[in-house]
PDB file of N, CA and C in Angstrom:
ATOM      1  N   UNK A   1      -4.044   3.283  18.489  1.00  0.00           N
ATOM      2  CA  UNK A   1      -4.980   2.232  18.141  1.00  0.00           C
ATOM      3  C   UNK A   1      -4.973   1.179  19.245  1.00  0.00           C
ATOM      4  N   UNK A   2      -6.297   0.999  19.421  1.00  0.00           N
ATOM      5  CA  UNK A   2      -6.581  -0.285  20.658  1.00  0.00           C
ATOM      6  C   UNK A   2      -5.532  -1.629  20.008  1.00  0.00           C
ATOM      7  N   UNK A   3      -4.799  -2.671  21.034  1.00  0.00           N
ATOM      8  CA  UNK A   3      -4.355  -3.901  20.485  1.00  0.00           C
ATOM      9  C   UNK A   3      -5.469  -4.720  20.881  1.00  0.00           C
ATOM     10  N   UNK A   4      -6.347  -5.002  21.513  1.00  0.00           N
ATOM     11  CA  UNK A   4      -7.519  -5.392  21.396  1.00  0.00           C
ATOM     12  C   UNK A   4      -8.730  -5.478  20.143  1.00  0.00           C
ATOM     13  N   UNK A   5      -8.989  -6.128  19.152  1.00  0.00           N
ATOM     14  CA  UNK A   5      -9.705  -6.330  18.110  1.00  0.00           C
ATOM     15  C   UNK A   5     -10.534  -7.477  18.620  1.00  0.00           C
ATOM     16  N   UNK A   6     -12.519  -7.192  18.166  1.00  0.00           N
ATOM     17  CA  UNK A   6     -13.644  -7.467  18.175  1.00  0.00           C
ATOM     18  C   UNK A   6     -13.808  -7.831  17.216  1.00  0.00           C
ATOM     19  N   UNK A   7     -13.677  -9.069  16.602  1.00  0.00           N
ATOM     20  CA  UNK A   7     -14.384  -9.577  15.150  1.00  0.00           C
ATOM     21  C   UNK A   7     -15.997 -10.393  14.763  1.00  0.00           C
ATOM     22  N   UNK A   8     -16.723 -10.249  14.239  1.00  0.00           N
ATOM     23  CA  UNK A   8     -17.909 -11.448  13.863  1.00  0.00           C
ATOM     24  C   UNK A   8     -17.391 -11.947  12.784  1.00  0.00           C
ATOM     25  N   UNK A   9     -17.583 -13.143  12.604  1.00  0.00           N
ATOM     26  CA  UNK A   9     -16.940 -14.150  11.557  1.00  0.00           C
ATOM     27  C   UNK A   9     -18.337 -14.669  11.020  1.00  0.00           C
ATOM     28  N   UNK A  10     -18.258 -14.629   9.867  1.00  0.00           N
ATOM     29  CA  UNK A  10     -19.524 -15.624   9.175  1.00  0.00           C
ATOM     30  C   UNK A  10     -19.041 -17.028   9.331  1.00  0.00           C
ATOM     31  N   UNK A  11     -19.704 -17.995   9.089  1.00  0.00           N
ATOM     32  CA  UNK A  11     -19.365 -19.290   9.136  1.00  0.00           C
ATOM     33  C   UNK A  11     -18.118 -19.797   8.177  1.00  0.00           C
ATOM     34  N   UNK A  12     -17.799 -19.107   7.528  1.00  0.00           N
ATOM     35  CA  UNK A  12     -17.128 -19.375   6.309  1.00  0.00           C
ATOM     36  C   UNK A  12     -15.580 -19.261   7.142  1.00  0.00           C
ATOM     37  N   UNK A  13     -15.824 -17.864   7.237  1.00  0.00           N
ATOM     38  CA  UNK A  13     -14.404 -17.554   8.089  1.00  0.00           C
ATOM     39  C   UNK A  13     -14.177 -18.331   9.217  1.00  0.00           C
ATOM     40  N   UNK A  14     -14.836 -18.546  10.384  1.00  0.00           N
ATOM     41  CA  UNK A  14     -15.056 -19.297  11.293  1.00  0.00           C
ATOM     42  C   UNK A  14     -14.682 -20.385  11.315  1.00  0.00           C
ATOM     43  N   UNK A  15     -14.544 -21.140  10.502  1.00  0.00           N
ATOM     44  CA  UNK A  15     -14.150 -22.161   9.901  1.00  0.00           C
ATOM     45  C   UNK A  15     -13.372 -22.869   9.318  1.00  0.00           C
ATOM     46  N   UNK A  16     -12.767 -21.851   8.309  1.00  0.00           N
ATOM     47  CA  UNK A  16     -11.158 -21.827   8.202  1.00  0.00           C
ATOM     48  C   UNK A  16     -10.259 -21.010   9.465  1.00  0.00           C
ATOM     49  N   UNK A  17     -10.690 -20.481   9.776  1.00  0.00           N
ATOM     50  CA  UNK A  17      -9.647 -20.022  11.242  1.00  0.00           C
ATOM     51  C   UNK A  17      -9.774 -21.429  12.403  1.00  0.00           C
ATOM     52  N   UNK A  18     -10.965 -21.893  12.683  1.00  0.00           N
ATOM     53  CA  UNK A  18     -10.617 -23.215  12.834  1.00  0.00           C
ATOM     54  C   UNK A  18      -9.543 -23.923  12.399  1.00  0.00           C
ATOM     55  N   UNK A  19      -9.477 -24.335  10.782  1.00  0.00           N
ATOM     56  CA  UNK A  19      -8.927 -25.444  10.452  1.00  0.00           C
ATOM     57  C   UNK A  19      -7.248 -24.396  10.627  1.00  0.00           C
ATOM     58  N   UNK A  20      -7.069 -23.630  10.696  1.00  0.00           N
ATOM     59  CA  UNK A  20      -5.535 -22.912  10.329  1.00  0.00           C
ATOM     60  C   UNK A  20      -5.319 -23.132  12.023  1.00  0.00           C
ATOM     61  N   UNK A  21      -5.892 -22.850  12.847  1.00  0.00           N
ATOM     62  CA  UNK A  21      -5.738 -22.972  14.417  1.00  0.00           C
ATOM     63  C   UNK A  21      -5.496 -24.350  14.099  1.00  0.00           C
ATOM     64  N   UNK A  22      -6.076 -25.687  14.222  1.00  0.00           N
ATOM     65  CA  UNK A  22      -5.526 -27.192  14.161  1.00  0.00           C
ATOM     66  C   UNK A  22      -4.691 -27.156  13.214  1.00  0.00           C
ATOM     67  N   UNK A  23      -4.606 -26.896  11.913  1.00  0.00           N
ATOM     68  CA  UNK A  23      -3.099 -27.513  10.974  1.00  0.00           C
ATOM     69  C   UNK A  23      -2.089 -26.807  11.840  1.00  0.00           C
ATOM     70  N   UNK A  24      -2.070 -25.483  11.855  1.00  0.00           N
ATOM     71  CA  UNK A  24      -0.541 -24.572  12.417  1.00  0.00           C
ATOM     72  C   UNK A  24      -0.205 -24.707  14.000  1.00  0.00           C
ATOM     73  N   UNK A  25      -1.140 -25.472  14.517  1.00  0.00           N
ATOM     74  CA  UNK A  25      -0.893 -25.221  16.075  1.00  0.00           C
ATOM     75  C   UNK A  25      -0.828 -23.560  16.834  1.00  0.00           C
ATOM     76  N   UNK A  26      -1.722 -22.588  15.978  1.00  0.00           N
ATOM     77  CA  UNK A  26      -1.226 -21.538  16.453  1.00  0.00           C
ATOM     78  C   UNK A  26      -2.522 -21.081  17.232  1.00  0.00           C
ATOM     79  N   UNK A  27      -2.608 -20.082  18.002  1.00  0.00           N
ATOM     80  CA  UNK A  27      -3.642 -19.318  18.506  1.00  0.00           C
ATOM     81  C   UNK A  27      -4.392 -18.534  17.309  1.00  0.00           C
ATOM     82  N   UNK A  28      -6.064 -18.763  17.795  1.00  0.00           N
ATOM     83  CA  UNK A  28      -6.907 -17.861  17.138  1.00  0.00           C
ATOM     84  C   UNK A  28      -5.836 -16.482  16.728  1.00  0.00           C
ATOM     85  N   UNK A  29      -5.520 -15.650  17.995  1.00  0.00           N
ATOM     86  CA  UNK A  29      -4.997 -14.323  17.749  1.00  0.00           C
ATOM     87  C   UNK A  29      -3.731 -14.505  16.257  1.00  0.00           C
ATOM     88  N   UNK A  30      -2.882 -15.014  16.683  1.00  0.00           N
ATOM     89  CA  UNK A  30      -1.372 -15.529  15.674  1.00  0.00           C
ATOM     90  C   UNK A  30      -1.838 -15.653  14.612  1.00  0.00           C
ATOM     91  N   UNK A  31      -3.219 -16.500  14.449  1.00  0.00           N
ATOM     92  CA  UNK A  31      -3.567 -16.808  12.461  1.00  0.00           C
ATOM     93  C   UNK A  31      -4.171 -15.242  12.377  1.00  0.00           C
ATOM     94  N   UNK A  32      -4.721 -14.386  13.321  1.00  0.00           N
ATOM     95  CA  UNK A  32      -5.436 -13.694  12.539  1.00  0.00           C
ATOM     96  C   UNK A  32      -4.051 -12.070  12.391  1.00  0.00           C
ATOM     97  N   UNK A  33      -3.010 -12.481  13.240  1.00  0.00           N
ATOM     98  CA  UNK A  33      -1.704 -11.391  13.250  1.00  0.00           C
ATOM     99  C   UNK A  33      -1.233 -11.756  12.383  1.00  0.00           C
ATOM    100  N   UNK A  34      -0.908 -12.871  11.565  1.00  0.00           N
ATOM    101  CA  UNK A  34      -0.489 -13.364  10.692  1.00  0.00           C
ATOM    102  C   UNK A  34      -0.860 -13.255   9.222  1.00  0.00           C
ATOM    103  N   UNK A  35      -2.252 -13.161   9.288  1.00  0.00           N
ATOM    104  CA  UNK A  35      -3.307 -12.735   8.235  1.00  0.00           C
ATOM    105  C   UNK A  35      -3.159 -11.234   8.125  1.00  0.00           C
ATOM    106  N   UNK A  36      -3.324 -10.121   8.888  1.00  0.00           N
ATOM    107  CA  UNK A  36      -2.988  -9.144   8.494  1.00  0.00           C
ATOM    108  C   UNK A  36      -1.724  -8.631   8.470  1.00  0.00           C
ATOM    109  N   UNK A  37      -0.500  -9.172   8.659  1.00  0.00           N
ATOM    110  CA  UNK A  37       0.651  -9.325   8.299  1.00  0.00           C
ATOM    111  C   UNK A  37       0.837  -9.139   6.511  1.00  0.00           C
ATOM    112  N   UNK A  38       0.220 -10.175   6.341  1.00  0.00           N
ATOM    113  CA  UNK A  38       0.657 -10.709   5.086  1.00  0.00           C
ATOM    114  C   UNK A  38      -0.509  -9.958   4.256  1.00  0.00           C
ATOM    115  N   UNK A  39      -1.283  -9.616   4.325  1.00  0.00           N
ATOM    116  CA  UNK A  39      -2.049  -8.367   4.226  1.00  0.00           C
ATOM    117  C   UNK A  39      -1.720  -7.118   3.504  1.00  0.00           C
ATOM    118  N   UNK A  40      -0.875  -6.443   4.675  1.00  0.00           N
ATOM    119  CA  UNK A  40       0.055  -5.822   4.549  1.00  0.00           C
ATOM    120  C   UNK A  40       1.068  -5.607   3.770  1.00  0.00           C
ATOM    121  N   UNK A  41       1.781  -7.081   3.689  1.00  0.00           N
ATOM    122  CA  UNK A  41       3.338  -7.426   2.602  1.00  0.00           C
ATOM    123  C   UNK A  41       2.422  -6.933   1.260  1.00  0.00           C
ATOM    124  N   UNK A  42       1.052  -7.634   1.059  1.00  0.00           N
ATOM    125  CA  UNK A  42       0.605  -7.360  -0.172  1.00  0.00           C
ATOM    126  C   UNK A  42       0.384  -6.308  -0.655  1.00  0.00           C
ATOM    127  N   UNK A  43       0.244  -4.971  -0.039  1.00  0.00           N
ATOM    128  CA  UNK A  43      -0.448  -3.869  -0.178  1.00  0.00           C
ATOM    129  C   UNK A  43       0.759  -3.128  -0.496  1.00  0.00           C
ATOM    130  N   UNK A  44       1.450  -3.475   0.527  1.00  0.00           N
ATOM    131  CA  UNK A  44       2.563  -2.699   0.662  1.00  0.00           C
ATOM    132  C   UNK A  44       2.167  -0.943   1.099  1.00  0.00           C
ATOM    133  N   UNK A  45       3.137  -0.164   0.946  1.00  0.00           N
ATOM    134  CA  UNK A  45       3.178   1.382   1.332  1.00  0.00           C
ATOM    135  C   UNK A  45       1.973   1.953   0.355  1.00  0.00           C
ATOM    136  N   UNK A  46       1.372   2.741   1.151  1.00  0.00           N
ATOM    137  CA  UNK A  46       0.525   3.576  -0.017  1.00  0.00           C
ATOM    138  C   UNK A  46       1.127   4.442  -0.616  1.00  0.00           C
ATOM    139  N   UNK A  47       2.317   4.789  -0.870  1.00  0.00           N
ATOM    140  CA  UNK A  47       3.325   5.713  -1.888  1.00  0.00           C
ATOM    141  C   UNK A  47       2.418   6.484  -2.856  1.00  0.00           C
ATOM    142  N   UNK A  48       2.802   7.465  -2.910  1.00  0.00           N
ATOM    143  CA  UNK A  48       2.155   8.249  -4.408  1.00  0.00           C
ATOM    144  C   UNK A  48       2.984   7.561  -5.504  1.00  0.00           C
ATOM    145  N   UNK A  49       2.243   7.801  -6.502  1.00  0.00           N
ATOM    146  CA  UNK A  49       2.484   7.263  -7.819  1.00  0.00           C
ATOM    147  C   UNK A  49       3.631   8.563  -8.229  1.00  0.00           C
ATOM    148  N   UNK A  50       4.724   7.887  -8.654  1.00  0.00           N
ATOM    149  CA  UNK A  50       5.758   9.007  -9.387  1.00  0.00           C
ATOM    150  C   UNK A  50       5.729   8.954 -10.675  1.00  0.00           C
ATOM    151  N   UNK A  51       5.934  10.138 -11.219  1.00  0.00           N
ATOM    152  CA  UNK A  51       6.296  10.303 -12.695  1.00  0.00           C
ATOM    153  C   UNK A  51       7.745   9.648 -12.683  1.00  0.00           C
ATOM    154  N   UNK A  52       7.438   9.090 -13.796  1.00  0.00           N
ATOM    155  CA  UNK A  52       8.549   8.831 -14.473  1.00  0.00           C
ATOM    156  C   UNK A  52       9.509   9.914 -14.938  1.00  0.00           C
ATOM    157  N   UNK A  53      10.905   9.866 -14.635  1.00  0.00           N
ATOM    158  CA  UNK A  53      12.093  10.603 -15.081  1.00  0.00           C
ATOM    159  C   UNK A  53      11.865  12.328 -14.427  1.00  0.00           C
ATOM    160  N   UNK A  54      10.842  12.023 -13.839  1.00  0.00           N
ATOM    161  CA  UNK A  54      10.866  13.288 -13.190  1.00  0.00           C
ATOM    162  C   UNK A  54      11.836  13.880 -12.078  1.00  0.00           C
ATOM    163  N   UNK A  55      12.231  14.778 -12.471  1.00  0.00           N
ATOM    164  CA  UNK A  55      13.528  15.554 -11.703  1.00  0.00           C
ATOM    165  C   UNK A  55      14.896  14.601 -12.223  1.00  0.00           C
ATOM    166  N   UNK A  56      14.905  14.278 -13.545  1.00  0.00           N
ATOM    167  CA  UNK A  56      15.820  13.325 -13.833  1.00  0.00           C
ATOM    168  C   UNK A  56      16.860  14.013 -14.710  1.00  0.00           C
ATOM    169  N   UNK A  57      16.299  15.185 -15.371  1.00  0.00           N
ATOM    170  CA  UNK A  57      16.845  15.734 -16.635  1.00  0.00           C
ATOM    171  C   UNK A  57      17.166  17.762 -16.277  1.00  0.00           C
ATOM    172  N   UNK A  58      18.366  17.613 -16.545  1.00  0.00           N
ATOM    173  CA  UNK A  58      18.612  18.846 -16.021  1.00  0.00           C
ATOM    174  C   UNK A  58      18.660  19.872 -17.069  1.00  0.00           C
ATOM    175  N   UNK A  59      18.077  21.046 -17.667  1.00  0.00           N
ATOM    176  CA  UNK A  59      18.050  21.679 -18.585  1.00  0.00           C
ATOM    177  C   UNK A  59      18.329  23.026 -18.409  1.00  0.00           C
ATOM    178  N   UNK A  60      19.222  23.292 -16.950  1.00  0.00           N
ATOM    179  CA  UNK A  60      20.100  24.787 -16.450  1.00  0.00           C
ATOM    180  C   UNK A  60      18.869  26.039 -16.632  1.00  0.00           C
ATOM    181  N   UNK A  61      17.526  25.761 -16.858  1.00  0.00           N
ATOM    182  CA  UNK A  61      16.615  26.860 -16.629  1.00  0.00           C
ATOM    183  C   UNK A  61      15.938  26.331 -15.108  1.00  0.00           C
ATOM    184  N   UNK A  62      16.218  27.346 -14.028  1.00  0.00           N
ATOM    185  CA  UNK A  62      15.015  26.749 -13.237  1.00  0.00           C
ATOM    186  C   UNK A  62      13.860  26.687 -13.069  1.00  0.00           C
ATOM    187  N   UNK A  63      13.668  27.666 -13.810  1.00  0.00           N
ATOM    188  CA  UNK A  63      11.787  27.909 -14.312  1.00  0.00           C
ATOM    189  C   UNK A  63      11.245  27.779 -15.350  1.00  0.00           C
ATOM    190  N   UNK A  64      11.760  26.733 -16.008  1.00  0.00           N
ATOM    191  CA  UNK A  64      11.321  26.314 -17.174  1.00  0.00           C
ATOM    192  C   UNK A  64       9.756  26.071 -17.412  1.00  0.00           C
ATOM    193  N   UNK A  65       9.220  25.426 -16.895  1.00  0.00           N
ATOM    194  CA  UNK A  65       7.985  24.847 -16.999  1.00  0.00           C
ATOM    195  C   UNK A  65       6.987  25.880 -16.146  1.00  0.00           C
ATOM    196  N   UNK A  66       7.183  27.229 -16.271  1.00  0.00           N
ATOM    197  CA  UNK A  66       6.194  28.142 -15.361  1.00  0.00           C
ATOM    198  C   UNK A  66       6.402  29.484 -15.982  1.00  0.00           C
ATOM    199  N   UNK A  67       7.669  29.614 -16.871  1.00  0.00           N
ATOM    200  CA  UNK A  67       7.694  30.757 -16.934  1.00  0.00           C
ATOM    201  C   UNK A  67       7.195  30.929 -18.457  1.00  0.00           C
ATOM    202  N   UNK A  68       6.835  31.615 -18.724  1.00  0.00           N
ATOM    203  CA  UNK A  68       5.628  32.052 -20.224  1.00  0.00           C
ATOM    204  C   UNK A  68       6.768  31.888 -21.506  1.00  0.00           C
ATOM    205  N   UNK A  69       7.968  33.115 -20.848  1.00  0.00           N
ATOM    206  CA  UNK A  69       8.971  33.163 -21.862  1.00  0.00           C
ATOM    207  C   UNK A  69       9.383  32.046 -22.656  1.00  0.00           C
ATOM    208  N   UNK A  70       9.627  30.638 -21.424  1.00  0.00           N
ATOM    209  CA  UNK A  70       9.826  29.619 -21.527  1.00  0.00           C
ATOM    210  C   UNK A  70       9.432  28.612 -22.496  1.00  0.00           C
ATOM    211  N   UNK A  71       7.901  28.785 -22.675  1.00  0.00           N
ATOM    212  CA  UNK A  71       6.695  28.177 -22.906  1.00  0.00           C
ATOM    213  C   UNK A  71       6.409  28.699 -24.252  1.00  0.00           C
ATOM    214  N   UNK A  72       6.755  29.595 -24.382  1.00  0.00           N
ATOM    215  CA  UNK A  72       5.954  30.622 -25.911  1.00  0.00           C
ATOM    216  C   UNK A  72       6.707  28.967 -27.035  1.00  0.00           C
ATOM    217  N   UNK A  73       4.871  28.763 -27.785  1.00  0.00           N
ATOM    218  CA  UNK A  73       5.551  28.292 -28.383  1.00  0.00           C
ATOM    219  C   UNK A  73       5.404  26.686 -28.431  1.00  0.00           C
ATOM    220  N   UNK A  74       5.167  26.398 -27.225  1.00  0.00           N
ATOM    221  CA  UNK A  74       5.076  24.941 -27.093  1.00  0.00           C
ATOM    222  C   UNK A  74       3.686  23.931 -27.281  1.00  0.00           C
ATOM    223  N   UNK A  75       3.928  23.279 -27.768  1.00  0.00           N
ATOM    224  CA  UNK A  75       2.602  21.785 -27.945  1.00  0.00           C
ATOM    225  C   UNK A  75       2.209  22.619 -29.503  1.00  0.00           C
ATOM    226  N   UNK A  76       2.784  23.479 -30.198  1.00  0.00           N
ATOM    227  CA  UNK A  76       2.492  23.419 -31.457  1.00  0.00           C
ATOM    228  C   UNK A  76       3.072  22.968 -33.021  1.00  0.00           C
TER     229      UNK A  76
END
């Protein structure tokens, strides 16, 4: 990925990156590394969603859940 980033700002944005450049003393670039920083913290990892207790419970069949024999029988 390029470290070089091209932005258009509506006035809105433009504007508060202004005022965050004068309150913080920081560079245009820093508020906007900073902004997707924290971005980031929020999002966090895109992780798959885990089941719960899955692979938690040991029941000494290893093919429990595939094998028919297993199964005869069940959700009734």
């Amino acid at each position: 990925m390029k470290a070089n980033v091209q932005a258009r700002l509506d006035r809105r944005s433009q504007v508060a990156l202004e005022r965050l450049v004068r309150c913080l003393g920081w560079s245009p670039s820093r508020v906007v590394r900073e902004g997707v920083r924290l971005l980031a913290a929020c999002y966090g990892s895109h992780s798959r969603k885990r089941v719960i207790g899955q692979g938690r419970f040991a029941s000494g069949l290893p093919d429990l859940g595939s094998n028919k024999k297993h199964l005869r029988g069940f959700g009734r």
